[in-house]
C-alpha atoms as a PDB file:
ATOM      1  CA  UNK A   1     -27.130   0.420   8.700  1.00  0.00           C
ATOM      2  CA  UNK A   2     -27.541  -1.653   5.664  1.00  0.00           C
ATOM      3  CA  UNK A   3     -29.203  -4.811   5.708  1.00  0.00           C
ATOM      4  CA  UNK A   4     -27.462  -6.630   2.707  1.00  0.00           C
ATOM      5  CA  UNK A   5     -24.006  -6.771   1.407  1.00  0.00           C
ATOM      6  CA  UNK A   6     -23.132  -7.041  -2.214  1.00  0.00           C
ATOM      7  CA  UNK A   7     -19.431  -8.371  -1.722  1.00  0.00           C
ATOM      8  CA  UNK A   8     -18.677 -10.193  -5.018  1.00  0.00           C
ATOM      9  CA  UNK A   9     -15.290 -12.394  -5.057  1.00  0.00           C
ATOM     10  CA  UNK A  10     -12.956 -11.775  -7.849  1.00  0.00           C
ATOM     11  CA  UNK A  11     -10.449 -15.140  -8.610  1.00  0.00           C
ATOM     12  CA  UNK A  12      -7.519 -15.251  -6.497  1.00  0.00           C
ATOM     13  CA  UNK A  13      -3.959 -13.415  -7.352  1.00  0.00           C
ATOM     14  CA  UNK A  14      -4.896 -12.757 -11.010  1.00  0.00           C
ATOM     15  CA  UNK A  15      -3.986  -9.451 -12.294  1.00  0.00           C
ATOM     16  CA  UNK A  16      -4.841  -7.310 -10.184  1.00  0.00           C
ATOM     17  CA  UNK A  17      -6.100  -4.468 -12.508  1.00  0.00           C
ATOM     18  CA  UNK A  18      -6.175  -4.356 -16.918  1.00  0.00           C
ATOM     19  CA  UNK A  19      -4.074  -1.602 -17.604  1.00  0.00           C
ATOM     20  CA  UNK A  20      -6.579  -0.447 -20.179  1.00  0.00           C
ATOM     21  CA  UNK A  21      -9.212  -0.155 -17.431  1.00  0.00           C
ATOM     22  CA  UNK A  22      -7.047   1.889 -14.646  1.00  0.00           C
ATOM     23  CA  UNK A  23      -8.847   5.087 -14.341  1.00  0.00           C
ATOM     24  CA  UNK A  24      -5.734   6.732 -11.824  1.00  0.00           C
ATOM     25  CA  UNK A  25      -2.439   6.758 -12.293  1.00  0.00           C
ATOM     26  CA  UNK A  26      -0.611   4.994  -9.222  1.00  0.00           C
ATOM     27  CA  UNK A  27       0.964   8.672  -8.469  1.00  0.00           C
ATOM     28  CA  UNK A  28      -0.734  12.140  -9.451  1.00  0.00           C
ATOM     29  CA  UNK A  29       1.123  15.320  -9.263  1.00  0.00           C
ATOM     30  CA  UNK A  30       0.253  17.960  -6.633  1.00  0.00           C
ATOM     31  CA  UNK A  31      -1.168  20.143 -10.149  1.00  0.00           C
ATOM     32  CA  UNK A  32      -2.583  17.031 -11.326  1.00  0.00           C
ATOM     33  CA  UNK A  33      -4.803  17.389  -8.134  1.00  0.00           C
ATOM     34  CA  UNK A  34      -5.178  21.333  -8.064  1.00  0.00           C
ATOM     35  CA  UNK A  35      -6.760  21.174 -11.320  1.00  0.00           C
ATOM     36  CA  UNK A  36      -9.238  18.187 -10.314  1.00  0.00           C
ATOM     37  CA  UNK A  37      -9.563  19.211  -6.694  1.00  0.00           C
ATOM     38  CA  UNK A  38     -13.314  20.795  -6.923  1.00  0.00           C
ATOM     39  CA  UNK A  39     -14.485  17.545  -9.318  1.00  0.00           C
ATOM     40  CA  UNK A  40     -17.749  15.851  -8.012  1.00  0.00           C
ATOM     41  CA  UNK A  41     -16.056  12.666  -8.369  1.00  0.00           C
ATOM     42  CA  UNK A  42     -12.592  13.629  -6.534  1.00  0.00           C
ATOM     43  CA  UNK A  43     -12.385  12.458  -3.199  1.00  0.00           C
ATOM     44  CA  UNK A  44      -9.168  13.612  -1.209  1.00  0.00           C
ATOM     45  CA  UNK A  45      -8.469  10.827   2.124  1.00  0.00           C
ATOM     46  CA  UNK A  46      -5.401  12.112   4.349  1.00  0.00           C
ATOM     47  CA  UNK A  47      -4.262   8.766   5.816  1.00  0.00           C
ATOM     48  CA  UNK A  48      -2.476   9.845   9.275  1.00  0.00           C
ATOM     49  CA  UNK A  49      -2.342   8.045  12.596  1.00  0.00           C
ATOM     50  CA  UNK A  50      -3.236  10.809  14.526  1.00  0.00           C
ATOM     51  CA  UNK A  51      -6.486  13.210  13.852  1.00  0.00           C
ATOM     52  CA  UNK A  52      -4.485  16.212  15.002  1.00  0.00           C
ATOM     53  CA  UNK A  53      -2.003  15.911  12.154  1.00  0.00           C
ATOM     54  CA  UNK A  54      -5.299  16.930  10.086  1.00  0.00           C
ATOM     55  CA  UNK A  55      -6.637  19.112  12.240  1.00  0.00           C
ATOM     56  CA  UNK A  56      -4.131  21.542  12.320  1.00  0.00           C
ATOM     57  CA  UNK A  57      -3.878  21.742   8.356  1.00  0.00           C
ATOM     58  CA  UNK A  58      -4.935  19.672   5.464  1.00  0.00           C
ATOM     59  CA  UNK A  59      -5.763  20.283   1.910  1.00  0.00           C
ATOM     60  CA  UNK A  60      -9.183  21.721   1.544  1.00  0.00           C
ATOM     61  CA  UNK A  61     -12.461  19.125   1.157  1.00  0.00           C
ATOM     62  CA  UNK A  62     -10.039  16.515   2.336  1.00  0.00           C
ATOM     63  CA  UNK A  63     -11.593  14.010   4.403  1.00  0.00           C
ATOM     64  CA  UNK A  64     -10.012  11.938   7.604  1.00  0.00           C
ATOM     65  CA  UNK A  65      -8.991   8.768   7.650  1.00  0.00           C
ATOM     66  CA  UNK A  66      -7.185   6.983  10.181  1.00  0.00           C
ATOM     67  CA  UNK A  67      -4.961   4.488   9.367  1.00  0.00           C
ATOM     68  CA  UNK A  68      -5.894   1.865  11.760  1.00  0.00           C
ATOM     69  CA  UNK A  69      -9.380   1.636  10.947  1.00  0.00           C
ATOM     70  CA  UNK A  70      -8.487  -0.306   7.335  1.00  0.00           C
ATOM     71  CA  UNK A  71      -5.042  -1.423   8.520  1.00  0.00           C
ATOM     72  CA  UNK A  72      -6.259  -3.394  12.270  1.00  0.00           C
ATOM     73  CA  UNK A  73      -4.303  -5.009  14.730  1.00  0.00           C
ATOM     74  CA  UNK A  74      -4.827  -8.186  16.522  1.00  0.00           C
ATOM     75  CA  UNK A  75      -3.584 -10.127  19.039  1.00  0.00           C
ATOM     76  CA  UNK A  76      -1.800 -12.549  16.583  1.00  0.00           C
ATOM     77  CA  UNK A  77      -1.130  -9.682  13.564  1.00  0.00           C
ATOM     78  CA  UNK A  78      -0.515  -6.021  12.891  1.00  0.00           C
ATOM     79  CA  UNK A  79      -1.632  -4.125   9.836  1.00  0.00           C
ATOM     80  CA  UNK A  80      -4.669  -6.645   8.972  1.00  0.00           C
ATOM     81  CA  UNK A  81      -7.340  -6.201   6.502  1.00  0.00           C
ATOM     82  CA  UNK A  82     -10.435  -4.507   8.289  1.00  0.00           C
ATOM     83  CA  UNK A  83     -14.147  -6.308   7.872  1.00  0.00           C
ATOM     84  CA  UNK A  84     -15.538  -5.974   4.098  1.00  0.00           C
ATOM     85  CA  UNK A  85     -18.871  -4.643   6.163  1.00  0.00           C
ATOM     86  CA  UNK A  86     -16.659  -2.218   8.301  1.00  0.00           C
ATOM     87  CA  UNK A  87     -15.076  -0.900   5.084  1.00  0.00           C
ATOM     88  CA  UNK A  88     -18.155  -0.190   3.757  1.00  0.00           C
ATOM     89  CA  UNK A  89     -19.393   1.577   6.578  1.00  0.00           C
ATOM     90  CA  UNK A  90     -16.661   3.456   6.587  1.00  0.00           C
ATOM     91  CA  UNK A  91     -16.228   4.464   2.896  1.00  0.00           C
ATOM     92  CA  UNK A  92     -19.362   5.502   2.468  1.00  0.00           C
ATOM     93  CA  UNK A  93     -19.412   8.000   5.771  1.00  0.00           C
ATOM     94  CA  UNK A  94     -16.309   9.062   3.677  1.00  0.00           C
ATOM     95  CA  UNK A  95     -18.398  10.043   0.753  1.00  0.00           C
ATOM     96  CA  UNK A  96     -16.900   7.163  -1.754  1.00  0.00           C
ATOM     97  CA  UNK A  97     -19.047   5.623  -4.421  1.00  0.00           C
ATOM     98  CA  UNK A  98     -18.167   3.120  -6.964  1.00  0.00           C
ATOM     99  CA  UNK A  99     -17.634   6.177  -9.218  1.00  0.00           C
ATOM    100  CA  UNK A 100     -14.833   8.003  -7.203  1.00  0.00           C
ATOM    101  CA  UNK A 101     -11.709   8.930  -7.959  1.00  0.00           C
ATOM    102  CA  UNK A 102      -9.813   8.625  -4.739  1.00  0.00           C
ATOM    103  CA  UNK A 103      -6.571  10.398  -3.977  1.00  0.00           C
ATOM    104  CA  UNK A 104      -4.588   9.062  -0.576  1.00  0.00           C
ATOM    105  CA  UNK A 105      -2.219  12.166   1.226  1.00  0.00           C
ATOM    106  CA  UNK A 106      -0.019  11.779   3.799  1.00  0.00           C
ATOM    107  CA  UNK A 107       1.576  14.604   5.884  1.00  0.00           C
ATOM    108  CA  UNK A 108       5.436  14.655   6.620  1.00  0.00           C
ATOM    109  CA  UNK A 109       7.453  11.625   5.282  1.00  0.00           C
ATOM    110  CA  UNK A 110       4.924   9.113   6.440  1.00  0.00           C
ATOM    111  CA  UNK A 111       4.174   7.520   2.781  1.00  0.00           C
ATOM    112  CA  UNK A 112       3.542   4.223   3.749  1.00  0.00           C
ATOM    113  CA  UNK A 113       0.695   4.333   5.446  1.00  0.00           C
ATOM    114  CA  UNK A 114      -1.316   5.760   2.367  1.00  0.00           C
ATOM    115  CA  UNK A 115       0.686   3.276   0.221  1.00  0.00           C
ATOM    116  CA  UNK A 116      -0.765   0.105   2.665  1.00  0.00           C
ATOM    117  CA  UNK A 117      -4.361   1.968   2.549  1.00  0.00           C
ATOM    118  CA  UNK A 118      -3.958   1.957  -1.313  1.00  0.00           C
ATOM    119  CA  UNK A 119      -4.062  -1.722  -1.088  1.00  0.00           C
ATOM    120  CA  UNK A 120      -6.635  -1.973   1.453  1.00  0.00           C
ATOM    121  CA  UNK A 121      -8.431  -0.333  -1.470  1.00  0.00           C
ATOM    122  CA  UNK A 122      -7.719  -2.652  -3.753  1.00  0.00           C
ATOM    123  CA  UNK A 123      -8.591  -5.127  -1.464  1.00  0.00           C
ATOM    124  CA  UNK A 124     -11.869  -3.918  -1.233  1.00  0.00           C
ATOM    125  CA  UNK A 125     -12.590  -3.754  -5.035  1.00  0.00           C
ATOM    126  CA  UNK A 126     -11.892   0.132  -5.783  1.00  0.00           C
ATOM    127  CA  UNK A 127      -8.415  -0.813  -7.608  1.00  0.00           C
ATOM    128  CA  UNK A 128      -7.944   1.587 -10.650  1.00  0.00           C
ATOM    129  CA  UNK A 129      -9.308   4.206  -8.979  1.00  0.00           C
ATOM    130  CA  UNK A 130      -6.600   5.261  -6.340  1.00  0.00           C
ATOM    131  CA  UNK A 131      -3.197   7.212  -6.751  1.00  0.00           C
ATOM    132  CA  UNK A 132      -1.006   8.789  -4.127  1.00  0.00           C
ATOM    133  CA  UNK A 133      -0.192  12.106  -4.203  1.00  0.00           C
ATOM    134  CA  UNK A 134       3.377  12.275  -5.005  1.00  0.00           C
ATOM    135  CA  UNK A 135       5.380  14.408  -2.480  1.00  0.00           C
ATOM    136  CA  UNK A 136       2.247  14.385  -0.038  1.00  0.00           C
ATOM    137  CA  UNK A 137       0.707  17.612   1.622  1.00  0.00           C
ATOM    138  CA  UNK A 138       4.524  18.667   2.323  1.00  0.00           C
ATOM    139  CA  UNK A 139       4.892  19.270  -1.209  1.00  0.00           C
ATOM    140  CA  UNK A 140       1.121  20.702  -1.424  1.00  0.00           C
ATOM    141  CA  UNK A 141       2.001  23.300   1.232  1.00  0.00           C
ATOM    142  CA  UNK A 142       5.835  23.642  -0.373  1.00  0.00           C
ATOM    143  CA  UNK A 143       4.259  25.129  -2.938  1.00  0.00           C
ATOM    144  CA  UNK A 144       1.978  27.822  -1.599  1.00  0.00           C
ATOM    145  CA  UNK A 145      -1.204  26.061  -2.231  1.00  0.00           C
ATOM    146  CA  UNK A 146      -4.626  26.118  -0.123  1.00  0.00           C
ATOM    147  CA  UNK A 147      -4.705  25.127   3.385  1.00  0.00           C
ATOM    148  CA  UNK A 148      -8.056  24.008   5.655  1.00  0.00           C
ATOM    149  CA  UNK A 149      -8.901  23.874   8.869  1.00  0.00           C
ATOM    150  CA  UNK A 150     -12.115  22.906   8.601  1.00  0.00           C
ATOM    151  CA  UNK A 151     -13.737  19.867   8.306  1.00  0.00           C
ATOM    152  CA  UNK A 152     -16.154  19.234   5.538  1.00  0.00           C
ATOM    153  CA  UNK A 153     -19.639  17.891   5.961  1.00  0.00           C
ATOM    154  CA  UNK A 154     -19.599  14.937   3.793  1.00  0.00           C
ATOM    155  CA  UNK A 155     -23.041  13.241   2.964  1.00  0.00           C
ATOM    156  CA  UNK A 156     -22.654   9.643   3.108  1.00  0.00           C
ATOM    157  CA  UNK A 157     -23.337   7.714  -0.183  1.00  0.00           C
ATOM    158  CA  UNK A 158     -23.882   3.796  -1.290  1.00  0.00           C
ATOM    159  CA  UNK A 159     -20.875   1.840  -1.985  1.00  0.00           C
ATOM    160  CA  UNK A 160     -21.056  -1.764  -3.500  1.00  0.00           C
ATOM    161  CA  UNK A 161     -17.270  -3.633  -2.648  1.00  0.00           C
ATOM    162  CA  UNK A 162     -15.738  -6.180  -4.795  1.00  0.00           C
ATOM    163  CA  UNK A 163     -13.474  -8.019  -2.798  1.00  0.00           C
ATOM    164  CA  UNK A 164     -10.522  -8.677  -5.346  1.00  0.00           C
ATOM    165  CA  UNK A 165      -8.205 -10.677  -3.048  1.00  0.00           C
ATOM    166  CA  UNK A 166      -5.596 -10.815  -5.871  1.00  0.00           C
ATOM    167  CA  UNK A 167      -3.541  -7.504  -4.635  1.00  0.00           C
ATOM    168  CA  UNK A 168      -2.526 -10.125  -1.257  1.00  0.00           C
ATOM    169  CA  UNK A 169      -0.860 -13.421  -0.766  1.00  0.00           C
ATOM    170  CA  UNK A 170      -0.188 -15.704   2.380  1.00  0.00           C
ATOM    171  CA  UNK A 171       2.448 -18.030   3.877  1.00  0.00           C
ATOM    172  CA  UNK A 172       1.265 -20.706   2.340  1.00  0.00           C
ATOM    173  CA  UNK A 173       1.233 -19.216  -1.657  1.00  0.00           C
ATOM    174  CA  UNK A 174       4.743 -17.504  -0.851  1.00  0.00           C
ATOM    175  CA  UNK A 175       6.192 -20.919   0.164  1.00  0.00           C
ATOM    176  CA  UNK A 176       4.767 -23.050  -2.717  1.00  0.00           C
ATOM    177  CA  UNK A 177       6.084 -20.549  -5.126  1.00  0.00           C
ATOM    178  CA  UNK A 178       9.931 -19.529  -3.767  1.00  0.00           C
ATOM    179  CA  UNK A 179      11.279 -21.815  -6.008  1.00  0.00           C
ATOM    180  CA  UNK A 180       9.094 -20.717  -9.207  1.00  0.00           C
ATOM    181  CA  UNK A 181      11.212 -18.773 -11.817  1.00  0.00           C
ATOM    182  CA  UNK A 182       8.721 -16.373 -12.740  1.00  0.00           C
ATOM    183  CA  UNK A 183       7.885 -15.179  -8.777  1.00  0.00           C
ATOM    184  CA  UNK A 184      10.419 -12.415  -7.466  1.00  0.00           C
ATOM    185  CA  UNK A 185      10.238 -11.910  -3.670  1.00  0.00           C
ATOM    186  CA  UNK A 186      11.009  -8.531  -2.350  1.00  0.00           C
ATOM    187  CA  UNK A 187      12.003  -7.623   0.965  1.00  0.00           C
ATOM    188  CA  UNK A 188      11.207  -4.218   1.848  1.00  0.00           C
ATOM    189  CA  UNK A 189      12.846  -3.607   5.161  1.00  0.00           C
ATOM    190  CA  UNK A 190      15.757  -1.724   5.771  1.00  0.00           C
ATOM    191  CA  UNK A 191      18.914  -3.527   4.808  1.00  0.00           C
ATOM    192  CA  UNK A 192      19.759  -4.507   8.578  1.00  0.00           C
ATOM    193  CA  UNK A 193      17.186  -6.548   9.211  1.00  0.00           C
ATOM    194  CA  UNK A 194      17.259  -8.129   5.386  1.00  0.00           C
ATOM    195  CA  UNK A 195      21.036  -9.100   6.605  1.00  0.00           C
ATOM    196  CA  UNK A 196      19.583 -10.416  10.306  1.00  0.00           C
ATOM    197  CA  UNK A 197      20.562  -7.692  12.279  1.00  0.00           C
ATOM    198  CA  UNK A 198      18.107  -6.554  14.792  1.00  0.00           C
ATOM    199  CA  UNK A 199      14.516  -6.745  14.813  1.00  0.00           C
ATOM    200  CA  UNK A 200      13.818  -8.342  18.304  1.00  0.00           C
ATOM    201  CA  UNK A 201      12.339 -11.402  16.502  1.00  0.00           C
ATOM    202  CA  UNK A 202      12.739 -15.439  17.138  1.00  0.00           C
ATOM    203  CA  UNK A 203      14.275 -15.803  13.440  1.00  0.00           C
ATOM    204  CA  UNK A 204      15.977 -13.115  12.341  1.00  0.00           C
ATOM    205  CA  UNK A 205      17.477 -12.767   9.428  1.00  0.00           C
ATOM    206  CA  UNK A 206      14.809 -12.926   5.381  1.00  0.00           C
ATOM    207  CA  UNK A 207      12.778 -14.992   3.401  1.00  0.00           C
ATOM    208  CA  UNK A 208      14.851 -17.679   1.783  1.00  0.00           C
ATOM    209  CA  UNK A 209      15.598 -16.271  -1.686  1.00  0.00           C
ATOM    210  CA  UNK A 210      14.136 -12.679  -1.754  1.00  0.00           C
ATOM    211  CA  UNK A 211      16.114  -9.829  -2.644  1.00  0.00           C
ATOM    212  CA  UNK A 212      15.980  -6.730  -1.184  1.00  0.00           C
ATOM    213  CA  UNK A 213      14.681  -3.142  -2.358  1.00  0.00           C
ATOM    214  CA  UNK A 214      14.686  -1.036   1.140  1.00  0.00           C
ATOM    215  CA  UNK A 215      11.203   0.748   0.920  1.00  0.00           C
ATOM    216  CA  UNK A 216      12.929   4.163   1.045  1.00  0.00           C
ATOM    217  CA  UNK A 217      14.365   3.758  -1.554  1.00  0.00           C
ATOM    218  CA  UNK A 218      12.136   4.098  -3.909  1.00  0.00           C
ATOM    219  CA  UNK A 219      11.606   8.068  -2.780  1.00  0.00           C
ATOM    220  CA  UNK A 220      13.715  10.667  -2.851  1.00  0.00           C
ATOM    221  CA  UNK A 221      14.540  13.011   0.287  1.00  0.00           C
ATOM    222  CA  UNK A 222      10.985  14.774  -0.451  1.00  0.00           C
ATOM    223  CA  UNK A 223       9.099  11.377  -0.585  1.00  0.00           C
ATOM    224  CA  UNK A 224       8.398  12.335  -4.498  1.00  0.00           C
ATOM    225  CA  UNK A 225       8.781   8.692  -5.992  1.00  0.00           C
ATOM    226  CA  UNK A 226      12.009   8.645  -7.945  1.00  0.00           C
ATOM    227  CA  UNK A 227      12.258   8.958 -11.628  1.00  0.00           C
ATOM    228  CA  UNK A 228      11.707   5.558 -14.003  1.00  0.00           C
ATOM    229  CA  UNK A 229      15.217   5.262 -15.203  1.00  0.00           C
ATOM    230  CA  UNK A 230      16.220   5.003 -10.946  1.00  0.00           C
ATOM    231  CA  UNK A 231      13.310   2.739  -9.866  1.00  0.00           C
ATOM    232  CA  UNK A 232      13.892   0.218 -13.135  1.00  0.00           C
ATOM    233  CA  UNK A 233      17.105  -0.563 -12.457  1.00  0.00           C
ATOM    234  CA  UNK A 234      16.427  -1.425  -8.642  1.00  0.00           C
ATOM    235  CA  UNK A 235      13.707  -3.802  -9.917  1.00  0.00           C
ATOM    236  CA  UNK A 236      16.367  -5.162 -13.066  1.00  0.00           C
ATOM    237  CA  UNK A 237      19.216  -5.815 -10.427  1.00  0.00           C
ATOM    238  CA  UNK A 238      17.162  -7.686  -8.230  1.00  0.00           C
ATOM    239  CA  UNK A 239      15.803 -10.050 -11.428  1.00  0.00           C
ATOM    240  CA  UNK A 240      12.372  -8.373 -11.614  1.00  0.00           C
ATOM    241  CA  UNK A 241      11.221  -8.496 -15.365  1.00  0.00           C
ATOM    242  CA  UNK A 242       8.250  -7.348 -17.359  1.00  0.00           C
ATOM    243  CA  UNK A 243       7.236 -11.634 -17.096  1.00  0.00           C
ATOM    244  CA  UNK A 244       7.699 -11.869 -13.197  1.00  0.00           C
ATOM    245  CA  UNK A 245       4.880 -11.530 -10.773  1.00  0.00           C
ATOM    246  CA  UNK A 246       6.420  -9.682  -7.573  1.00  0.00           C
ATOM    247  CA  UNK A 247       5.519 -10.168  -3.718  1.00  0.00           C
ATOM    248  CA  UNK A 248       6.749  -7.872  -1.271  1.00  0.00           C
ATOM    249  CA  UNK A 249       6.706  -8.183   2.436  1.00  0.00           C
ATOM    250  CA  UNK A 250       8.848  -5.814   5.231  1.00  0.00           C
ATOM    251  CA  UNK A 251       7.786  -6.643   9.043  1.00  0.00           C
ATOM    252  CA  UNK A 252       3.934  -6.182   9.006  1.00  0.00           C
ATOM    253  CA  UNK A 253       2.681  -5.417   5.739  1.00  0.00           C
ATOM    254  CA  UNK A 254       3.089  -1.558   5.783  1.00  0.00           C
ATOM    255  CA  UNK A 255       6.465  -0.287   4.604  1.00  0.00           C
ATOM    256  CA  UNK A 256       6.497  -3.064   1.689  1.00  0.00           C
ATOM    257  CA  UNK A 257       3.252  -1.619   0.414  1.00  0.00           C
ATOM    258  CA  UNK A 258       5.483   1.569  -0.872  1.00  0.00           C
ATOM    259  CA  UNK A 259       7.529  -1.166  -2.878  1.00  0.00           C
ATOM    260  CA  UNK A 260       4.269  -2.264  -4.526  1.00  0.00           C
ATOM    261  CA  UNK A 261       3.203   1.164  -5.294  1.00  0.00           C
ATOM    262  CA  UNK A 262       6.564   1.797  -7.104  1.00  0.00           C
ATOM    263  CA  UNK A 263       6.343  -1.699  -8.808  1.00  0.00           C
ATOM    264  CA  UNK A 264       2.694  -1.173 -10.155  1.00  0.00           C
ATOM    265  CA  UNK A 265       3.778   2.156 -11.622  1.00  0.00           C
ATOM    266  CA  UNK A 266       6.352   0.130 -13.744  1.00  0.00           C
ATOM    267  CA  UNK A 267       3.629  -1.418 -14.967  1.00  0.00           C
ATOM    268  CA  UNK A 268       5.016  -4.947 -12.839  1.00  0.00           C
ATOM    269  CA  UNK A 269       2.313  -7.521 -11.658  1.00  0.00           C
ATOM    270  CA  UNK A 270       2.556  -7.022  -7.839  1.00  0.00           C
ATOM    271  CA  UNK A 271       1.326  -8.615  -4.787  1.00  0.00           C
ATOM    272  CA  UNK A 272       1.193  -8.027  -1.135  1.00  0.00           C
ATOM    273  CA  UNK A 273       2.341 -10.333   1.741  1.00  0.00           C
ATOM    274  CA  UNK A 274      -0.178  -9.083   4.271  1.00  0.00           C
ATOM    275  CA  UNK A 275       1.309 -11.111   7.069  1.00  0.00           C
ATOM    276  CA  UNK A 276       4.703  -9.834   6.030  1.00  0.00           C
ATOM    277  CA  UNK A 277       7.922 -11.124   7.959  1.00  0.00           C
ATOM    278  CA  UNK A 278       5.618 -11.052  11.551  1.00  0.00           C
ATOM    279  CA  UNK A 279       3.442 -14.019  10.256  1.00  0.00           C
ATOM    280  CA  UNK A 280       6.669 -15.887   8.295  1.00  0.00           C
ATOM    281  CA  UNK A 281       8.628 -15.797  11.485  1.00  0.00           C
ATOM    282  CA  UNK A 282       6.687 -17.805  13.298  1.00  0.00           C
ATOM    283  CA  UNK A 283       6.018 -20.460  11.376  1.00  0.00           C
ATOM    284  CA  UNK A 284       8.024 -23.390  10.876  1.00  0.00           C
ATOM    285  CA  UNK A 285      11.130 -24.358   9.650  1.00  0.00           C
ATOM    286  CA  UNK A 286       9.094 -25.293   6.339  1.00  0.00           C
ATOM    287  CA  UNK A 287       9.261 -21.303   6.128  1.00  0.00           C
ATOM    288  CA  UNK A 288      12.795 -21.328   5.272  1.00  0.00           C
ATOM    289  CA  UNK A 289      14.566 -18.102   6.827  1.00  0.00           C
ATOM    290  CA  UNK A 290      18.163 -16.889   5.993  1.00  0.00           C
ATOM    291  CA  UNK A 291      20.303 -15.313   8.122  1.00  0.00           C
ATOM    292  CA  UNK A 292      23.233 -13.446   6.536  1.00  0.00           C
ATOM    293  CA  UNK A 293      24.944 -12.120   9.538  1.00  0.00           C
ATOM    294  CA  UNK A 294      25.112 -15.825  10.691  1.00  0.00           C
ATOM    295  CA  UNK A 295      26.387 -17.269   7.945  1.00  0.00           C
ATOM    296  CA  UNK A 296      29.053 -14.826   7.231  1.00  0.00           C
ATOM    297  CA  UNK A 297      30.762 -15.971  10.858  1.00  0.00           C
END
């Protein structure tokens, strides 16, 4: 157990990353990682909510990690940030350094929850050095490649975070900013609960002002992210530019963090809403909600 903590504070929502210092690409191709898989400095996570899903099959040297340790749950939030001190702990059981290149896999369609770990990464200061791999270990295995069963012993290293709160925003920075004309809120939920249909919640309906981009969307039927032309013109028609900063949010912070991923990989300035629609709800009426399937009666 470590006795001191070296968590350094980077200034709130800047840029989350220079593009001249990202080290990753926000995607990497199932070859990209065959050719890099036996590098000292590759570390493979596959992000599943169950251990069995790993157990039974998973790309070789890839390490565990359940979702819920980085993504907690209280009794007042889902999908919060874990502890800086038990990300640390956990990272470096994991084998991560400062120095890593770190490539998140999901198995089946289940995306998102590598996408939201991506940004617990950020989070925690490792931004730049994190992709997904597009198409996941369905495309890995699609395509006749290795398959483990066994779980590798994984010495545990020293890991200095650098909290960079910039990849998150809350209720209060949303609200102050839905009127500025450089700040493009994204909903990421499905389009029925963007229009206030279902959702079992007290105000149903979206964020006054945010446009919608549905977070499957952005993949195609093999959750391979879709091509630039396709993904541009989502982000064009809902008045995303190269000079807006973008916020996404779906119910709890998950889903919308695939929205992000496909925004940074435009090259757009990007930021979470960790409390996501959950927290927004339940505020106030000075958290302006829209209901369209109300106001369309």
């Amino acid at each position: 157990m470590k006795i001191l903590y070296a968590f350094i504070l980077m200034p709130a929502l800047s840029s989350n990353l220079p593009a001249q210092e990202r080290t990753m690409p926000i995607f990497v191709s199932t070859q990209w990682l065959a050719d890099h898989l036996n590098d000292p400095d590759v570390v493979v996570l596959h992000v599943s909510f169950s251990r069995k899903d790993y157990l039974v099959g998973h790309i070789p040297g890839s390490r565990f990690l359940w979702y819920s340790w980085l993504a907690e749950s209280t009794p007042d939030l889902n999908a919060e940030m874990a502890s800086p001190e038990k990300a640390d702990t956990l990272l470096e059981g994991l084998g991560v350094t400062n120095d890593s290149r770190i490539v998140l896999c999901f198995t089946g369609a289940n995306i998102t929850p590598a996408a939201r770990t991506m940004i617990a990464l950020t989070y925690y200061g490792l931004g730049g050095s994190i992709s997904l791999l597009d198409g996941g270990f369905e495309a890995w295995k699609n395509e006749r490649r290795p398959v483990s069963t066994e779980t590798p012993v994984v010495k545990r290293t020293s890991l200095t975070l650098k909290l960079n709160p910039s990849v998150i925003a809350d209720a209060d920075w949303v609200k102050d900013n839905l009127n500025s004309p450089n700040i493009v809120v994204i909903d990421a939920r499905t389009k029925n609960f963007y229009d206030g249909n279902g959702g079992g919640v007290r105000r149903q309906g979206h964020i006054k002002g945010a446009k919608n981009i549905p977070f499957n969307t952005v993949v195609d039927s093999t959750t391979h992210l879709k091509d630039v032309a396709s993904l541009k013109k989502m982000f064009d028609e809902a008045g995303v530019t190269l000079g807006s900063k973008v916020v996404t949010y779906c119910h709890v912070g998950q889903t919308a963090s695939l929205v992000y991923a496909a925004a940074k990989s435009l090259g757009y300035e990007v930021v979470l809403y960790d409390g996501s629609f959950e927290d927004w709800n339940f505020l106030g009426d000075e958290y302006p909600v829209v209901n369209p399937s109300i106001e369309k009666k």
